[in-house]
PDB file of N, CA and C in Angstrom:
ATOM      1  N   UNK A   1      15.484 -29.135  -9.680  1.00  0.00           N
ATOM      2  CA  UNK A   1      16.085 -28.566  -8.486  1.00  0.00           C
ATOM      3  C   UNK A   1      15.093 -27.621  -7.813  1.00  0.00           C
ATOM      4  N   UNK A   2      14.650 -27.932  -6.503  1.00  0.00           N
ATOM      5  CA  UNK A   2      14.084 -27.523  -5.770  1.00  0.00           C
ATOM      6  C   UNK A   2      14.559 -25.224  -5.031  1.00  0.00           C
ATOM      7  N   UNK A   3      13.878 -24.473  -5.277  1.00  0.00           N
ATOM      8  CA  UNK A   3      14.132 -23.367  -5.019  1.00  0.00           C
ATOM      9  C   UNK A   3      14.122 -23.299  -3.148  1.00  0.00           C
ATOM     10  N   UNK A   4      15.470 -22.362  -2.984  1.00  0.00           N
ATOM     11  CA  UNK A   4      15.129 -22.294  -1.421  1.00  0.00           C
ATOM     12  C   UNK A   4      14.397 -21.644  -0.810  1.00  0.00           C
ATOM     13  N   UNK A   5      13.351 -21.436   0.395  1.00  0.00           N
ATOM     14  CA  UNK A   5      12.276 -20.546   0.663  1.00  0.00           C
ATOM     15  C   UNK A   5      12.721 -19.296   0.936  1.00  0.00           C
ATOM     16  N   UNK A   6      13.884 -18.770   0.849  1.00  0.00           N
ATOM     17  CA  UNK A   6      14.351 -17.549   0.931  1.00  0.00           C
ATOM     18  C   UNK A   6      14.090 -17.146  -0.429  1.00  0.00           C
ATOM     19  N   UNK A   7      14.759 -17.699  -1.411  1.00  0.00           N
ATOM     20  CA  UNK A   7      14.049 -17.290  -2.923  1.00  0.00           C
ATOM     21  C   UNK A   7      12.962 -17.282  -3.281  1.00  0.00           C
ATOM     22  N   UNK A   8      12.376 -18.557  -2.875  1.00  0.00           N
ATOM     23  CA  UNK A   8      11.023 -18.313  -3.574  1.00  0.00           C
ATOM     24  C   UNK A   8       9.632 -16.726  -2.809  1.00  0.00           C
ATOM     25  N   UNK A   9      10.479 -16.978  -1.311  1.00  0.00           N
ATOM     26  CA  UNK A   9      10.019 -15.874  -0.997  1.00  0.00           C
ATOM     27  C   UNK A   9      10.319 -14.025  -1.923  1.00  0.00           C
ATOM     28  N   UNK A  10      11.017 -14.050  -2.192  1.00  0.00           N
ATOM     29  CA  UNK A  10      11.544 -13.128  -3.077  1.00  0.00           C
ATOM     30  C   UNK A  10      11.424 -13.015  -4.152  1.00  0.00           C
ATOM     31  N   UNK A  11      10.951 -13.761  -4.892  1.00  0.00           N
ATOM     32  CA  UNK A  11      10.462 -13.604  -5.794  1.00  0.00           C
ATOM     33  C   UNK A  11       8.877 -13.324  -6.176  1.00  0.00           C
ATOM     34  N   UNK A  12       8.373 -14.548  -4.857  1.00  0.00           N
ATOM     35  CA  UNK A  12       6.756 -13.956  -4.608  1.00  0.00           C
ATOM     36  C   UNK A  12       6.435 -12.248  -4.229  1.00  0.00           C
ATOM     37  N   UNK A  13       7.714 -11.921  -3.938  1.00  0.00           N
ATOM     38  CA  UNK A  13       7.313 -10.642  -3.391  1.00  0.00           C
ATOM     39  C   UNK A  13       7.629  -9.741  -4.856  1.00  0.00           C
ATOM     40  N   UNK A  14       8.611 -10.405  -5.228  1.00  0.00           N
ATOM     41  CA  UNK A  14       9.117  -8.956  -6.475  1.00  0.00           C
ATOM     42  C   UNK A  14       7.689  -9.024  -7.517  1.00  0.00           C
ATOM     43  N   UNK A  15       6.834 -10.391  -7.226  1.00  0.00           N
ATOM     44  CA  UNK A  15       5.897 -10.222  -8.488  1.00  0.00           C
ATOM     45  C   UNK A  15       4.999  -9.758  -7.849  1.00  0.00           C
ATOM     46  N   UNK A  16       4.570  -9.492  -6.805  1.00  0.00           N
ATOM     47  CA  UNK A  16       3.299  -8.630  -6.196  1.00  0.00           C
ATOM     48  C   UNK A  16       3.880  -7.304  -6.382  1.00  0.00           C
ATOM     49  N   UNK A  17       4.621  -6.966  -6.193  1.00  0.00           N
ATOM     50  CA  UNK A  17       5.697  -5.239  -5.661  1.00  0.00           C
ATOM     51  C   UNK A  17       5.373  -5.370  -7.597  1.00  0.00           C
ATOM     52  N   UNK A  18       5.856  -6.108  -8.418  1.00  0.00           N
ATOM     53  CA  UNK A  18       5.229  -5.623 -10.002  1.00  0.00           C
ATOM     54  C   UNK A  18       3.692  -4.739 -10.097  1.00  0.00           C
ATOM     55  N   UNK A  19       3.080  -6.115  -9.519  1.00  0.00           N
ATOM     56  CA  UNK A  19       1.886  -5.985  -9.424  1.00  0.00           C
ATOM     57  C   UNK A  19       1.183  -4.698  -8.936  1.00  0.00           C
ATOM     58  N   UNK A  20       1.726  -4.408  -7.722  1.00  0.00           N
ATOM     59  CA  UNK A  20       1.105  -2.977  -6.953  1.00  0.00           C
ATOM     60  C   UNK A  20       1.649  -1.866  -8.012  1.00  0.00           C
ATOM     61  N   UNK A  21       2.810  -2.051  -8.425  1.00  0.00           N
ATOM     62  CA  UNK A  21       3.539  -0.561  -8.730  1.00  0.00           C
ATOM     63  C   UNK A  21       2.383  -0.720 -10.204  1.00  0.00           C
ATOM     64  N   UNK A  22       2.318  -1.623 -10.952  1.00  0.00           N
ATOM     65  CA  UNK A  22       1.518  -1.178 -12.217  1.00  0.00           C
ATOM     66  C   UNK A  22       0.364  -0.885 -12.499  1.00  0.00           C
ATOM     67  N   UNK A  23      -0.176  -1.244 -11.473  1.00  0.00           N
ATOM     68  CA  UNK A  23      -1.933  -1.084 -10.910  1.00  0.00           C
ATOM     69  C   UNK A  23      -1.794   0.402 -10.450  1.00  0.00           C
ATOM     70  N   UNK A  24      -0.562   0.966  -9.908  1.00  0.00           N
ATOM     71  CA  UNK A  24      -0.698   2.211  -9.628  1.00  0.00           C
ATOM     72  C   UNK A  24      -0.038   3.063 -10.636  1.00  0.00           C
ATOM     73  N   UNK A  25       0.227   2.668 -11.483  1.00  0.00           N
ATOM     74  CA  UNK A  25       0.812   3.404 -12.718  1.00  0.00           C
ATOM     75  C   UNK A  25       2.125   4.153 -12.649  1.00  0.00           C
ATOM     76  N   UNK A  26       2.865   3.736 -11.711  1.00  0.00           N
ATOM     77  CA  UNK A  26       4.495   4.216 -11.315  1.00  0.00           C
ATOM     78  C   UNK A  26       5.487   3.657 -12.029  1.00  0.00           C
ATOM     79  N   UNK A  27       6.466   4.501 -12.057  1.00  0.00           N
ATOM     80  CA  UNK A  27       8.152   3.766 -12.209  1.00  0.00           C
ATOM     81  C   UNK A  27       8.077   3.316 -11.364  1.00  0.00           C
ATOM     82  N   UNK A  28       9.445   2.195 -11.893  1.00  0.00           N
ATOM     83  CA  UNK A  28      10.385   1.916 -10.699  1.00  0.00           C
ATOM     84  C   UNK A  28      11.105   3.042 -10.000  1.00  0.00           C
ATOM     85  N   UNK A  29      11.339   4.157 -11.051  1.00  0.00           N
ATOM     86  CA  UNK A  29      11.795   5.315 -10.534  1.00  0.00           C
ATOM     87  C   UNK A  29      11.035   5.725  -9.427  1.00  0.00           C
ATOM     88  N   UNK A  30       9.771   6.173  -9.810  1.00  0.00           N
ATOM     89  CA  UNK A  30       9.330   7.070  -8.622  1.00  0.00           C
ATOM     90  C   UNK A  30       8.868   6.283  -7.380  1.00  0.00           C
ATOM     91  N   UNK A  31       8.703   4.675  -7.185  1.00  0.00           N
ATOM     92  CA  UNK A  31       8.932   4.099  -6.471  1.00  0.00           C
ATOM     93  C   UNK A  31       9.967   4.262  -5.172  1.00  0.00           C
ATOM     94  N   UNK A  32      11.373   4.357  -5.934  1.00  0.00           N
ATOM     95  CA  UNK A  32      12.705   4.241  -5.364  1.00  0.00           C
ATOM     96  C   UNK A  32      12.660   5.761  -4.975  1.00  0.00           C
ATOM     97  N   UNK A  33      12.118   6.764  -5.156  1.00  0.00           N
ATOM     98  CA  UNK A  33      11.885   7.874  -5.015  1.00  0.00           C
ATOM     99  C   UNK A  33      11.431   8.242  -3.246  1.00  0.00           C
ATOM    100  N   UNK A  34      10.224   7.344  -3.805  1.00  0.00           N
ATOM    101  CA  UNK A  34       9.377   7.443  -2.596  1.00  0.00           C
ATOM    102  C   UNK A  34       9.634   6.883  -1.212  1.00  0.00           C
ATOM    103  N   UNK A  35      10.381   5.552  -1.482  1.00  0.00           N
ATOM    104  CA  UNK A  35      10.917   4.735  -0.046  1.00  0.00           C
ATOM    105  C   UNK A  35      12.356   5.428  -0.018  1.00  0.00           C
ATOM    106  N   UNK A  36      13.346   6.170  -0.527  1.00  0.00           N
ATOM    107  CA  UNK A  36      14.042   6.802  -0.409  1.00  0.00           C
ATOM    108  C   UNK A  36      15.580   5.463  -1.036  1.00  0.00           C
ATOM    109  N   UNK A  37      14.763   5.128  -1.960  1.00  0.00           N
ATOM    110  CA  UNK A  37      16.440   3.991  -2.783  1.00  0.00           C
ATOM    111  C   UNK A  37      15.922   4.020  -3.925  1.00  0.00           C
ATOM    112  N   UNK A  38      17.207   3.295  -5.096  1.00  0.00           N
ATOM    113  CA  UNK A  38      17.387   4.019  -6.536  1.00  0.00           C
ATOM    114  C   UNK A  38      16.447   2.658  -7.049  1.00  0.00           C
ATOM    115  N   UNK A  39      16.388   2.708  -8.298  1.00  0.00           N
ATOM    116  CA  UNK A  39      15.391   2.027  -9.474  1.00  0.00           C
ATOM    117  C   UNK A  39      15.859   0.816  -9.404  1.00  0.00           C
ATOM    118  N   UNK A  40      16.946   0.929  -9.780  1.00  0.00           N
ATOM    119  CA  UNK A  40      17.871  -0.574  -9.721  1.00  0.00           C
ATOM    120  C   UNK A  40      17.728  -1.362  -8.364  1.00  0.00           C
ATOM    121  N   UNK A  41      17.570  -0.851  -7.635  1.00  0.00           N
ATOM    122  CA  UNK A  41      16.648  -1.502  -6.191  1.00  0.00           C
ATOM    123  C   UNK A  41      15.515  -2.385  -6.344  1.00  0.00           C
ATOM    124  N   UNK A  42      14.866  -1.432  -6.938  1.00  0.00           N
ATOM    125  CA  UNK A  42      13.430  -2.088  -7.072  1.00  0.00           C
ATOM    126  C   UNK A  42      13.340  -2.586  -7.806  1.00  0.00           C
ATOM    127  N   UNK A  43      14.252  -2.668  -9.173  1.00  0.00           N
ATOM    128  CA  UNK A  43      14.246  -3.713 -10.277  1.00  0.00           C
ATOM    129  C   UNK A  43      14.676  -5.359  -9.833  1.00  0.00           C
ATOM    130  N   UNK A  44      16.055  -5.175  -8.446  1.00  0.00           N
ATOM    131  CA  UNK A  44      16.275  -6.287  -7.957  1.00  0.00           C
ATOM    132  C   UNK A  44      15.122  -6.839  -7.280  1.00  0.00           C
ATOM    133  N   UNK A  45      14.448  -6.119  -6.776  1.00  0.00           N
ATOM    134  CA  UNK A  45      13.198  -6.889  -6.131  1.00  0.00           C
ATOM    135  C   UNK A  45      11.942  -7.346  -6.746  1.00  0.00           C
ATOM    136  N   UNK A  46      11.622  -6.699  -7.964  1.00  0.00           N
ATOM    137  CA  UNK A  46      10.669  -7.234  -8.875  1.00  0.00           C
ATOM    138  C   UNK A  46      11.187  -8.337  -9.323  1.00  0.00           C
ATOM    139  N   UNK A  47      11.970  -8.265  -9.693  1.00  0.00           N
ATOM    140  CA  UNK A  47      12.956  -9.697 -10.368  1.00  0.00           C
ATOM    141  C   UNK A  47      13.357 -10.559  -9.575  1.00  0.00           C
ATOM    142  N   UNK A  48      13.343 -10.514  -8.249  1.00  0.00           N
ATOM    143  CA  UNK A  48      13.454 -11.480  -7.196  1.00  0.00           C
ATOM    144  C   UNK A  48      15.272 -11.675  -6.938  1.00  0.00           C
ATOM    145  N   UNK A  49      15.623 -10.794  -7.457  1.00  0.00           N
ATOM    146  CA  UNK A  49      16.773 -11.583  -7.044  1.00  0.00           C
ATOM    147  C   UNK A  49      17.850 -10.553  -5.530  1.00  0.00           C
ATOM    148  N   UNK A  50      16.631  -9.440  -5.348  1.00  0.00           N
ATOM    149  CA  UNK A  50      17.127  -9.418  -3.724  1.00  0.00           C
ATOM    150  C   UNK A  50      15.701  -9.241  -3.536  1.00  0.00           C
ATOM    151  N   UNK A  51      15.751  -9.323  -1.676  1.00  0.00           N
ATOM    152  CA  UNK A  51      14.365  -9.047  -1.102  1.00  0.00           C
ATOM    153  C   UNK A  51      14.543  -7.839   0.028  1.00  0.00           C
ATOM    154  N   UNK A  52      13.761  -7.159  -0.173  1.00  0.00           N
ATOM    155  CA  UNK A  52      13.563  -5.437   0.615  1.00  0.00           C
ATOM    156  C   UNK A  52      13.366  -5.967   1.945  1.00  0.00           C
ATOM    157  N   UNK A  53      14.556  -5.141   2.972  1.00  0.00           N
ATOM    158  CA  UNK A  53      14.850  -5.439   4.071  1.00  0.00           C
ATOM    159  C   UNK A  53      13.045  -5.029   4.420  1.00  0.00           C
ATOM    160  N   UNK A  54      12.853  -5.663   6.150  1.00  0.00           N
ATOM    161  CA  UNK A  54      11.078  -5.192   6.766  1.00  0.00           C
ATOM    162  C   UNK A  54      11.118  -3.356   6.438  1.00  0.00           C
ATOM    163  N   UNK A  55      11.980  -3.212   6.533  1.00  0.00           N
ATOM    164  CA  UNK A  55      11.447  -1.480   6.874  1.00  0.00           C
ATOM    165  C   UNK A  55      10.821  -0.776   5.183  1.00  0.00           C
ATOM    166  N   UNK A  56      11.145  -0.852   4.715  1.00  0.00           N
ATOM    167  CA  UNK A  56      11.211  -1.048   2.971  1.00  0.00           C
ATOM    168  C   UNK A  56      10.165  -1.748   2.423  1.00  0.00           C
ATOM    169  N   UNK A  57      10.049  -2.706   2.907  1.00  0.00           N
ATOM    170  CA  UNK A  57       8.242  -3.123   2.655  1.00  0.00           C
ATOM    171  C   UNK A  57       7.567  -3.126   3.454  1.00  0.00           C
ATOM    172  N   UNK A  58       7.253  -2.251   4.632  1.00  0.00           N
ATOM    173  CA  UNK A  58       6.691  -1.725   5.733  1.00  0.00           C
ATOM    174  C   UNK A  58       6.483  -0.128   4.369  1.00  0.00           C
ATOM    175  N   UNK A  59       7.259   0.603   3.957  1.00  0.00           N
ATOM    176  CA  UNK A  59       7.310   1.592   3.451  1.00  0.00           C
ATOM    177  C   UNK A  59       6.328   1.325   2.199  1.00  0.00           C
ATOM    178  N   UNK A  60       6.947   0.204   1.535  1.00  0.00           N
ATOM    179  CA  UNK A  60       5.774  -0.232   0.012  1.00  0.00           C
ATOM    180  C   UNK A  60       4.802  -0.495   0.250  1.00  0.00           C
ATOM    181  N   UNK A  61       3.831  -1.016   1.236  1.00  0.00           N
ATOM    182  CA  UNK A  61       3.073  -1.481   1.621  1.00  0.00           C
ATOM    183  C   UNK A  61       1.882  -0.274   1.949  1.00  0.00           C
ATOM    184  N   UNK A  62       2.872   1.009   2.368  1.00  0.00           N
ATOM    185  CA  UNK A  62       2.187   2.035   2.867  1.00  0.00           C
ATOM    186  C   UNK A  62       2.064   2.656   1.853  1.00  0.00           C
ATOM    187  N   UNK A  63       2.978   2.709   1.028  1.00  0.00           N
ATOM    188  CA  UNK A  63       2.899   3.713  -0.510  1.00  0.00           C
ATOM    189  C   UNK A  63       1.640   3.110  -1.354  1.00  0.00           C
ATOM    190  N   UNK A  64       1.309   1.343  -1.446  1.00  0.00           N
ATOM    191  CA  UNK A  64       0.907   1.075  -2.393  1.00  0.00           C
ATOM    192  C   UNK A  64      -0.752   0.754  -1.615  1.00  0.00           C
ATOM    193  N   UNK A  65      -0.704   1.181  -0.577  1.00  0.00           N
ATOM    194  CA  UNK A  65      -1.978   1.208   0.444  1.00  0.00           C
ATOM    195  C   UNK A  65      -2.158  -0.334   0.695  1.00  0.00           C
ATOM    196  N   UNK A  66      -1.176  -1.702   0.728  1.00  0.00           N
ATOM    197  CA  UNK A  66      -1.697  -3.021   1.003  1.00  0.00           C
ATOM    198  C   UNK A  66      -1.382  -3.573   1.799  1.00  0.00           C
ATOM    199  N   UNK A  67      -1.818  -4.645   2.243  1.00  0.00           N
ATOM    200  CA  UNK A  67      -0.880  -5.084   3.425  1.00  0.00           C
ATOM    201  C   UNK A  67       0.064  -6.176   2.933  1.00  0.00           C
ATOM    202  N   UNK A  68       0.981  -5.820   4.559  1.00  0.00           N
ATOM    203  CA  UNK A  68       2.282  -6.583   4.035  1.00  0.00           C
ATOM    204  C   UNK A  68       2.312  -8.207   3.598  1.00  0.00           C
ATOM    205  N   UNK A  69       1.065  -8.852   3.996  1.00  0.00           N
ATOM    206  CA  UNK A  69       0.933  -9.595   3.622  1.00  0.00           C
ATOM    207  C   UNK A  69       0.584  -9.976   1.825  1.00  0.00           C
ATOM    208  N   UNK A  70       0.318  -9.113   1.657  1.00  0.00           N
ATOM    209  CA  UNK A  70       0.109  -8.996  -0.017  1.00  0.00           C
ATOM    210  C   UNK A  70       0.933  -9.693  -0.467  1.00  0.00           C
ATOM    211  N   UNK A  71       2.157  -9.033  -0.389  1.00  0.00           N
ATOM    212  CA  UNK A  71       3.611  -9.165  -0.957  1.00  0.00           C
ATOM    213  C   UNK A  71       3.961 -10.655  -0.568  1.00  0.00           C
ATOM    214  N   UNK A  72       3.521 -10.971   0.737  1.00  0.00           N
ATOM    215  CA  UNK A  72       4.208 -12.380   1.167  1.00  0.00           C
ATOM    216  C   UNK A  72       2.866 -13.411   0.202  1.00  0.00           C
ATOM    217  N   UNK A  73       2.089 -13.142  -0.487  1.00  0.00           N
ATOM    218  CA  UNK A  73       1.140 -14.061  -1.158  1.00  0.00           C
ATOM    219  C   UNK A  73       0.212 -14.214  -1.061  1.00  0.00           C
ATOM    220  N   UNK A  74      -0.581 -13.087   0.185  1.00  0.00           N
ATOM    221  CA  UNK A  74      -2.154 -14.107   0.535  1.00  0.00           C
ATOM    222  C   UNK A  74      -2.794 -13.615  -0.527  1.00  0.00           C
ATOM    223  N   UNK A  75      -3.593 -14.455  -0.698  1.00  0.00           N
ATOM    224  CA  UNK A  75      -4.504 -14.076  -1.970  1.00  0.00           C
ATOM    225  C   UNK A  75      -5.315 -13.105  -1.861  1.00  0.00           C
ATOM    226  N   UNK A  76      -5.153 -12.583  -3.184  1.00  0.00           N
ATOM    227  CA  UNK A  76      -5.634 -11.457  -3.734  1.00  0.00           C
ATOM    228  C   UNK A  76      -6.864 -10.764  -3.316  1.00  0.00           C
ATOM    229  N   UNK A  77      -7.993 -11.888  -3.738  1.00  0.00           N
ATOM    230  CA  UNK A  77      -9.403 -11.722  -3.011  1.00  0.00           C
ATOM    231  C   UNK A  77      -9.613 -11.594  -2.082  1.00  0.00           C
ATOM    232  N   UNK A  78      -8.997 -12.289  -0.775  1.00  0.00           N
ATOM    233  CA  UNK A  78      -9.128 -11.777   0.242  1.00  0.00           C
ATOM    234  C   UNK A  78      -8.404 -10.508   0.608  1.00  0.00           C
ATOM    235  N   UNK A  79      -7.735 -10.139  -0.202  1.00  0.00           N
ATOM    236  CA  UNK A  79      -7.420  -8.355  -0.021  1.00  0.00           C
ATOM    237  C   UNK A  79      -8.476  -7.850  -0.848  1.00  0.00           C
ATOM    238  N   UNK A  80      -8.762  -7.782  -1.651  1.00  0.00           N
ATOM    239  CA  UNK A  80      -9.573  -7.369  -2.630  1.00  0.00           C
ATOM    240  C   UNK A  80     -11.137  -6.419  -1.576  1.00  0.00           C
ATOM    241  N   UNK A  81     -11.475  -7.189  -0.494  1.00  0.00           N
ATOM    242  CA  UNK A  81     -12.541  -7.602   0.027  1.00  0.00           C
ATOM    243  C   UNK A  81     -12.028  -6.779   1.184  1.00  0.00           C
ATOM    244  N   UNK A  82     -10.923  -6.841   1.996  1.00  0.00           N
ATOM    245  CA  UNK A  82     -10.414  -6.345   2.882  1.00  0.00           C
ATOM    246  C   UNK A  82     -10.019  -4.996   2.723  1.00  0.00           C
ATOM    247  N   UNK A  83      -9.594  -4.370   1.597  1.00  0.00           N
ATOM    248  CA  UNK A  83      -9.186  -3.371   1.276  1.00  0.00           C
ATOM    249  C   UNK A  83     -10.532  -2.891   0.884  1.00  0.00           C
ATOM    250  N   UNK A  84     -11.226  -3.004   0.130  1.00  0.00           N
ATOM    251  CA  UNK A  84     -12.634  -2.158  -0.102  1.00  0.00           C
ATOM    252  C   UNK A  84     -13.479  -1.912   1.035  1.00  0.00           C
ATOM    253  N   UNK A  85     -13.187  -2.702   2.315  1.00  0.00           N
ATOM    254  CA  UNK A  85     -14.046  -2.521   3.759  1.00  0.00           C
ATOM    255  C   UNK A  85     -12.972  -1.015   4.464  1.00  0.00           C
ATOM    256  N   UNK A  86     -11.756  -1.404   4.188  1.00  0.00           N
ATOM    257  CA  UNK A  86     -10.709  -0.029   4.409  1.00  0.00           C
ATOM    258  C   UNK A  86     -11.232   0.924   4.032  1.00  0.00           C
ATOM    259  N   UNK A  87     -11.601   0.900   2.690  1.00  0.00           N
ATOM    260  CA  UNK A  87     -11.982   2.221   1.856  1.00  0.00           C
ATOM    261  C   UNK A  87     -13.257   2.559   2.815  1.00  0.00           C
ATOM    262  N   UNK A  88     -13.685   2.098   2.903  1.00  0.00           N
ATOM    263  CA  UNK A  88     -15.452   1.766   3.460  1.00  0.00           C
ATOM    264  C   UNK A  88     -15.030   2.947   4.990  1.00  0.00           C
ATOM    265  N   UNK A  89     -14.379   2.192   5.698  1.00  0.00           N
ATOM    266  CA  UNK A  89     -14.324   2.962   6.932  1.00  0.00           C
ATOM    267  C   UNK A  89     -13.297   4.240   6.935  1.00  0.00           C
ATOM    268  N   UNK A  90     -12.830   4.023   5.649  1.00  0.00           N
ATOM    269  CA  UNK A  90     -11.659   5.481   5.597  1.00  0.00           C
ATOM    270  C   UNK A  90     -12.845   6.720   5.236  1.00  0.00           C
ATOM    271  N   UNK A  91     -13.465   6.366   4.153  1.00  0.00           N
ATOM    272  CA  UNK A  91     -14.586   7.519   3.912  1.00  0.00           C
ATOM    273  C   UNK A  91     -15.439   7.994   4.982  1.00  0.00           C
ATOM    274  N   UNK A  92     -15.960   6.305   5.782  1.00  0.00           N
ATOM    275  CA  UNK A  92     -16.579   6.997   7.222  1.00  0.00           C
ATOM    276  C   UNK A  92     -16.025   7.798   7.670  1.00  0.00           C
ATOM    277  N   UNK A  93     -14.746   7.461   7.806  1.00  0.00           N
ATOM    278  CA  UNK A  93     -14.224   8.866   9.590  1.00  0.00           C
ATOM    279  C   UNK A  93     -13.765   9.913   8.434  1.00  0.00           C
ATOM    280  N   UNK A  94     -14.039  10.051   7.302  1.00  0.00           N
ATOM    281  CA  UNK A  94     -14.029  11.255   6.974  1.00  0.00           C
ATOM    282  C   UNK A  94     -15.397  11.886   6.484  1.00  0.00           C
ATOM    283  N   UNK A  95     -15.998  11.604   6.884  1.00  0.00           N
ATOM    284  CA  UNK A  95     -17.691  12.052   6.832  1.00  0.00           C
ATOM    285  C   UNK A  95     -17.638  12.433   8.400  1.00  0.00           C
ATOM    286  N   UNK A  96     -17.681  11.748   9.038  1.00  0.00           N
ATOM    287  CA  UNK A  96     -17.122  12.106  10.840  1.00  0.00           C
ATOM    288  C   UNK A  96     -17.131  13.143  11.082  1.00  0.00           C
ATOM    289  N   UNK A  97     -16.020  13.452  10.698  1.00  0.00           N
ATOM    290  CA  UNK A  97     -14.981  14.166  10.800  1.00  0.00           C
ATOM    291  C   UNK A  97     -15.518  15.543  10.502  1.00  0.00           C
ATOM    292  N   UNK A  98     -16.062  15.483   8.979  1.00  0.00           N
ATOM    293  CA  UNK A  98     -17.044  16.827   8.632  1.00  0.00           C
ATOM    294  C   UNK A  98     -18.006  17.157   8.902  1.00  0.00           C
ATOM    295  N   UNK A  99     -18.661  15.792   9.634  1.00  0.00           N
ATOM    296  CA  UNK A  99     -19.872  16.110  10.557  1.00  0.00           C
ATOM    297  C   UNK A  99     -19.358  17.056  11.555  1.00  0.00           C
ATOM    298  N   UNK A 100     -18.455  16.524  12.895  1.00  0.00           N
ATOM    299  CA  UNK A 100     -17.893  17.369  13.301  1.00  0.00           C
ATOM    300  C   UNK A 100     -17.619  18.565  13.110  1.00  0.00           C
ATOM    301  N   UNK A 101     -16.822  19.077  12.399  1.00  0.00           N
ATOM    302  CA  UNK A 101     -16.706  20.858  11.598  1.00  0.00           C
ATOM    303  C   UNK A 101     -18.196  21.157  11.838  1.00  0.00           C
ATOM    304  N   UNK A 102     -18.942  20.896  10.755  1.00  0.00           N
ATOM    305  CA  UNK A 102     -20.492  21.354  10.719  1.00  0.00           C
ATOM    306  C   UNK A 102     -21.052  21.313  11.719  1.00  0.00           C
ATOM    307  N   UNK A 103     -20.834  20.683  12.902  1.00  0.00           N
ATOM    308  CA  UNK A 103     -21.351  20.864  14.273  1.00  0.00           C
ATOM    309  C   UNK A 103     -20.943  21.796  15.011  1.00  0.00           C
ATOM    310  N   UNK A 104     -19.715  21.815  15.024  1.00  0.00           N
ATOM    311  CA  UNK A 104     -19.012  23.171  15.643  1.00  0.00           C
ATOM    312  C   UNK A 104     -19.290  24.328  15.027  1.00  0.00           C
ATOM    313  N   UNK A 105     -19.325  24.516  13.716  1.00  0.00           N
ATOM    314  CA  UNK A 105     -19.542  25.794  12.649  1.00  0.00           C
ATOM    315  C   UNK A 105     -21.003  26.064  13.330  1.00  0.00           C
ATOM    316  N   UNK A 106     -22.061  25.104  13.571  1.00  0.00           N
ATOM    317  CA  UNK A 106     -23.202  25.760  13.671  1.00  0.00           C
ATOM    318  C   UNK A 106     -23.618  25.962  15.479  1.00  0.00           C
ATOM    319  N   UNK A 107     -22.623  25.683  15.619  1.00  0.00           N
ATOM    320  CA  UNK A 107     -22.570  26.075  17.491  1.00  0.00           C
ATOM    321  C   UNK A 107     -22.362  27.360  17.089  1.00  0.00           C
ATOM    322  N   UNK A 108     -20.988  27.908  16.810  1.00  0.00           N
ATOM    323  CA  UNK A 108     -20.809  28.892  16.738  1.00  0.00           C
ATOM    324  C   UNK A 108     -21.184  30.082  15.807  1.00  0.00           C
ATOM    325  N   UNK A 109     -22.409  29.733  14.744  1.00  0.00           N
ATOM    326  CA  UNK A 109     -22.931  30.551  13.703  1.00  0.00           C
ATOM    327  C   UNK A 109     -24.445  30.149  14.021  1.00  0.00           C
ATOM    328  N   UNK A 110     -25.161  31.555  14.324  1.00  0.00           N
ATOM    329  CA  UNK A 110     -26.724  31.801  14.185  1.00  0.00           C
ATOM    330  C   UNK A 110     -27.393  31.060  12.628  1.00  0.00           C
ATOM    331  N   UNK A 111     -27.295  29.657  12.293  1.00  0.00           N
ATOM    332  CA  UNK A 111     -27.656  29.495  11.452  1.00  0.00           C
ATOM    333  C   UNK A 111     -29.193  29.899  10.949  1.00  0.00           C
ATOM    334  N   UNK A 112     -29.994  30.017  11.844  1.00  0.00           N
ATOM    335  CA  UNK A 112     -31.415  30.355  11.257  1.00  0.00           C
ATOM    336  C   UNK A 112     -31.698  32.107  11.075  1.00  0.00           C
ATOM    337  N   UNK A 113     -30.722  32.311  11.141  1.00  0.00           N
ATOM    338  CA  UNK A 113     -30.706  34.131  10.756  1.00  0.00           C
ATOM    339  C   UNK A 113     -29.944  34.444   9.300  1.00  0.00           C
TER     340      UNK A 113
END
């Protein structure tokens, strides 16, 4: 017997949503914590047998830093690759950023005195 794509979707998702939460070393508790619903929530969704309305994995997605596509299946590697170029430009604009400060700090401070 063939699964319907509403399930199988839901279930692809409850095993990535495994996946993120254990890679990040969380409960289900502090999960359900964080998107603002209880354990038993997120246990239905690891287990596939409900699927987290968009706003809710718009929320996991942001907690677990991936995109929402994760959850719907695209492969791994190509997040893998995509997410380390994230990291890549998140550190830039925060080097930027402190460039900035240090530019202003030395506008306004006689540094060679």
């Amino acid at each position: 017997m063939q699964q319907e794509p509403a399930r199988k979707i839901a279930i692809e998702i409850g095993k990535r949503l495994r996946i993120a939460r254990e890679e990040s070393r969380i409960s289900q508790l502090q999960v359900g914590v964080a998107v603002g619903i209880s354990d038993k929530t997120i246990s239905g969704y690891e287990s596939g047998r409900i699927s987290p309305p968009i706003d809710k994995l718009v929320q996991l997605a942001d907690l677990f830093k991936k995109p929402i596509t994760f959850f719907l299946g695209a492969d791994p590697k190509d997040y893998r690759v995509s997410s380390r170029l994230r990291a890549v430009e998140m550190s830039l604009k925060e080097i930027k950023e402190q460039l900035t400060q240090i530019k202003l700090i030395s506008q306004i401070t006689d540094l060679d005195n």
